[in-house]
C-alpha atoms as a PDB file:
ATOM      1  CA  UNK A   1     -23.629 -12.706  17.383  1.00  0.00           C
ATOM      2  CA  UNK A   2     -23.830  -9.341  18.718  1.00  0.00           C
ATOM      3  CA  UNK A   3     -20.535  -8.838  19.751  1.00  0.00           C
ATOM      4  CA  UNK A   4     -18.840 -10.370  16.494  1.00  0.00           C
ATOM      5  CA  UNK A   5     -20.119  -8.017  14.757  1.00  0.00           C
ATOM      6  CA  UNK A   6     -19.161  -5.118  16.847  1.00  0.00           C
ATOM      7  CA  UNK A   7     -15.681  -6.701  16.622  1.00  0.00           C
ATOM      8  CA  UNK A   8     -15.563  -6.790  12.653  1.00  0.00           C
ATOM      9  CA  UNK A   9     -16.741  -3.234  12.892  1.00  0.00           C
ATOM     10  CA  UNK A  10     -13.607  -2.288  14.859  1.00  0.00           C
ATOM     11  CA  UNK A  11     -11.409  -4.067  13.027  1.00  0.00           C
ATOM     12  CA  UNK A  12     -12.889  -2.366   9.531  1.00  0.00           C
ATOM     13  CA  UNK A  13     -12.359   0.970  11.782  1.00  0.00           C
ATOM     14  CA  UNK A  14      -9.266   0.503  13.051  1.00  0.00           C
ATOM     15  CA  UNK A  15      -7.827  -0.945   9.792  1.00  0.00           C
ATOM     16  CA  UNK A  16      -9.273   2.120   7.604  1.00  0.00           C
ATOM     17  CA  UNK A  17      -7.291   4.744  10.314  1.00  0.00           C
ATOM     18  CA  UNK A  18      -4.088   2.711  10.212  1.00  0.00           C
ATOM     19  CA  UNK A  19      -4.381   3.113   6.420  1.00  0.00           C
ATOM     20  CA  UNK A  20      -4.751   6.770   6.082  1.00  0.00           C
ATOM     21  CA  UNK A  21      -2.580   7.913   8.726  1.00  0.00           C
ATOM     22  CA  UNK A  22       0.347   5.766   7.309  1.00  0.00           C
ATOM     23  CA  UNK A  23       1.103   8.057   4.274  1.00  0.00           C
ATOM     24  CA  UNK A  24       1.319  11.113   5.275  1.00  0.00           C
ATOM     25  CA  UNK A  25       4.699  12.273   4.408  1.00  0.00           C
ATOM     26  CA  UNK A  26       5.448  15.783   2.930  1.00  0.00           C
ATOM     27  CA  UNK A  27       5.875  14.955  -1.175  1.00  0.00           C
ATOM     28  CA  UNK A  28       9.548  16.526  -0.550  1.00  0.00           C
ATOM     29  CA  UNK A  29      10.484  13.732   1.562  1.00  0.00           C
ATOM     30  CA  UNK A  30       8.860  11.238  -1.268  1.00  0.00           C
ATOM     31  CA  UNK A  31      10.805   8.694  -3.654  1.00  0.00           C
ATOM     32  CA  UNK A  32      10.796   9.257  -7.190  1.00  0.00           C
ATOM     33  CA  UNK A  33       8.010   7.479  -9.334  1.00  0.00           C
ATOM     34  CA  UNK A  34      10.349   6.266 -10.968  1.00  0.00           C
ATOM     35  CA  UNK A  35      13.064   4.930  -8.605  1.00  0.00           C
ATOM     36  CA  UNK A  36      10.391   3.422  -6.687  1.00  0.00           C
ATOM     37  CA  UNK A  37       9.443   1.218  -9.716  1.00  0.00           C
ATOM     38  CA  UNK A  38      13.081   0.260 -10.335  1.00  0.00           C
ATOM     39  CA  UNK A  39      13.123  -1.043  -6.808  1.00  0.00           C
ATOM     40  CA  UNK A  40       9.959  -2.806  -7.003  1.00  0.00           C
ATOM     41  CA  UNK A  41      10.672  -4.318 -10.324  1.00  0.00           C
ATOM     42  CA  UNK A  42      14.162  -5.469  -9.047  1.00  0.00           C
ATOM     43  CA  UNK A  43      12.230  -7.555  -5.836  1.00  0.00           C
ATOM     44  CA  UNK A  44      10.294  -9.134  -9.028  1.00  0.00           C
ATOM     45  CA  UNK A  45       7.546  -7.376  -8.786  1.00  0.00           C
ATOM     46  CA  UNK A  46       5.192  -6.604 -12.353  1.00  0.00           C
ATOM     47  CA  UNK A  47       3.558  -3.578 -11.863  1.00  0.00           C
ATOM     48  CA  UNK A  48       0.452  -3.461 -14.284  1.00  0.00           C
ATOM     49  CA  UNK A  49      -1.218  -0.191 -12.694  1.00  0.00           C
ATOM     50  CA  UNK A  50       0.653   2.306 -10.470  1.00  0.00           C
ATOM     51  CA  UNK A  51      -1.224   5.461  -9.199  1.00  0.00           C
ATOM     52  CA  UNK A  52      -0.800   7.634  -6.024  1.00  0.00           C
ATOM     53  CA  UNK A  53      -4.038   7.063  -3.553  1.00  0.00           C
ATOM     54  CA  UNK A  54      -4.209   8.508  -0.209  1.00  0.00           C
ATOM     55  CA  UNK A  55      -0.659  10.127   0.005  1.00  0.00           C
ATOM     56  CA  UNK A  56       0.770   6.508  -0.927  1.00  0.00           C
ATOM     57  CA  UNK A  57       2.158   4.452  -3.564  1.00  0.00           C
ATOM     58  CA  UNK A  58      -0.148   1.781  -4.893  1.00  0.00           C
ATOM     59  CA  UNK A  59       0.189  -0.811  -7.501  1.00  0.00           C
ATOM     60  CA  UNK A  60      -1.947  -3.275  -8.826  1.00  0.00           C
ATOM     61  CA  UNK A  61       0.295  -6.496 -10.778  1.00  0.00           C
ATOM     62  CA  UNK A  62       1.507  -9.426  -9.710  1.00  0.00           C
ATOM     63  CA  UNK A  63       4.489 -10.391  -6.505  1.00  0.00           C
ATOM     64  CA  UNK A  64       7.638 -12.125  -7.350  1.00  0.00           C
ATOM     65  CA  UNK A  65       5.678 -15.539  -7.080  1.00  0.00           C
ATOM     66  CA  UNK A  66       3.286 -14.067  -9.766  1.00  0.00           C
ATOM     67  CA  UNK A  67       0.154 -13.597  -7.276  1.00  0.00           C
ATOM     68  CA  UNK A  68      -1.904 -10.890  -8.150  1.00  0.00           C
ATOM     69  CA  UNK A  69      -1.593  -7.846  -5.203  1.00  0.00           C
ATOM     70  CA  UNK A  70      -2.592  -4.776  -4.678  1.00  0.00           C
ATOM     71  CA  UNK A  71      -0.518  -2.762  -2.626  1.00  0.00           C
ATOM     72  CA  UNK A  72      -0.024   0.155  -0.475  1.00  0.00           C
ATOM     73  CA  UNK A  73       3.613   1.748   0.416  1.00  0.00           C
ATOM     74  CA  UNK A  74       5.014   4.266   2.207  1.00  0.00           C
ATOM     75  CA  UNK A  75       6.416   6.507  -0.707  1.00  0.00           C
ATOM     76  CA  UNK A  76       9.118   7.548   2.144  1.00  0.00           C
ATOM     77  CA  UNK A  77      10.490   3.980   2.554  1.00  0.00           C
ATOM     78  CA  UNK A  78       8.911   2.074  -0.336  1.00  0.00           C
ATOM     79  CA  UNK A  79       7.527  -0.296   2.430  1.00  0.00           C
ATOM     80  CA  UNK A  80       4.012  -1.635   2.327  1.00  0.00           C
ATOM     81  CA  UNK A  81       1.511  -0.331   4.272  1.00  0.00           C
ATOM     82  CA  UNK A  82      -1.462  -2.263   3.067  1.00  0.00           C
ATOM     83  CA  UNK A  83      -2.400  -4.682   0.716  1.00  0.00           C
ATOM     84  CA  UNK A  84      -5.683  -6.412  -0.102  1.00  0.00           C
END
């Protein structure tokens, strides 16, 4: 029992790092706001909350099969780097 716990404590770890180290992108190099919600609106996306956390993108709304997400991207690329 021991040792699946140490595991879920790595994985928590190791997840948490890949997280923050993914958006870490000079704001020069960034997207606009806006062009980045044009795009993500166009893959049929509904964005109900967007805010910038941890040098990324993140939205809270609902995917192009209307499941709620929250999401991480890369405001570089626009690709996701998390979601929950």
């Amino acid at each position: 029992m021991k040792s699946i716990s140490t595991v879920l404590i790595i994985l928590a770890i190791s997840s948490a790092a890949m997280a923050g180290t993914a958006c870490n992108a000079p704001k020069d190099k960034w997207m606009t706001e806006s062009d980045f919600k044009k795009d993500l609106t166009a893959k049929g996306y509904q964005i109900k909350t967007f805010k910038v956390s941890h040098g990324c993108y993140e939205i809270y709304g609902l995917n192009h099969v209307g499941k709620r997400v929250e999401i991480y991207f890369d405001p570089v690329t626009g690709e996701p780097v998390e979601s929950k």
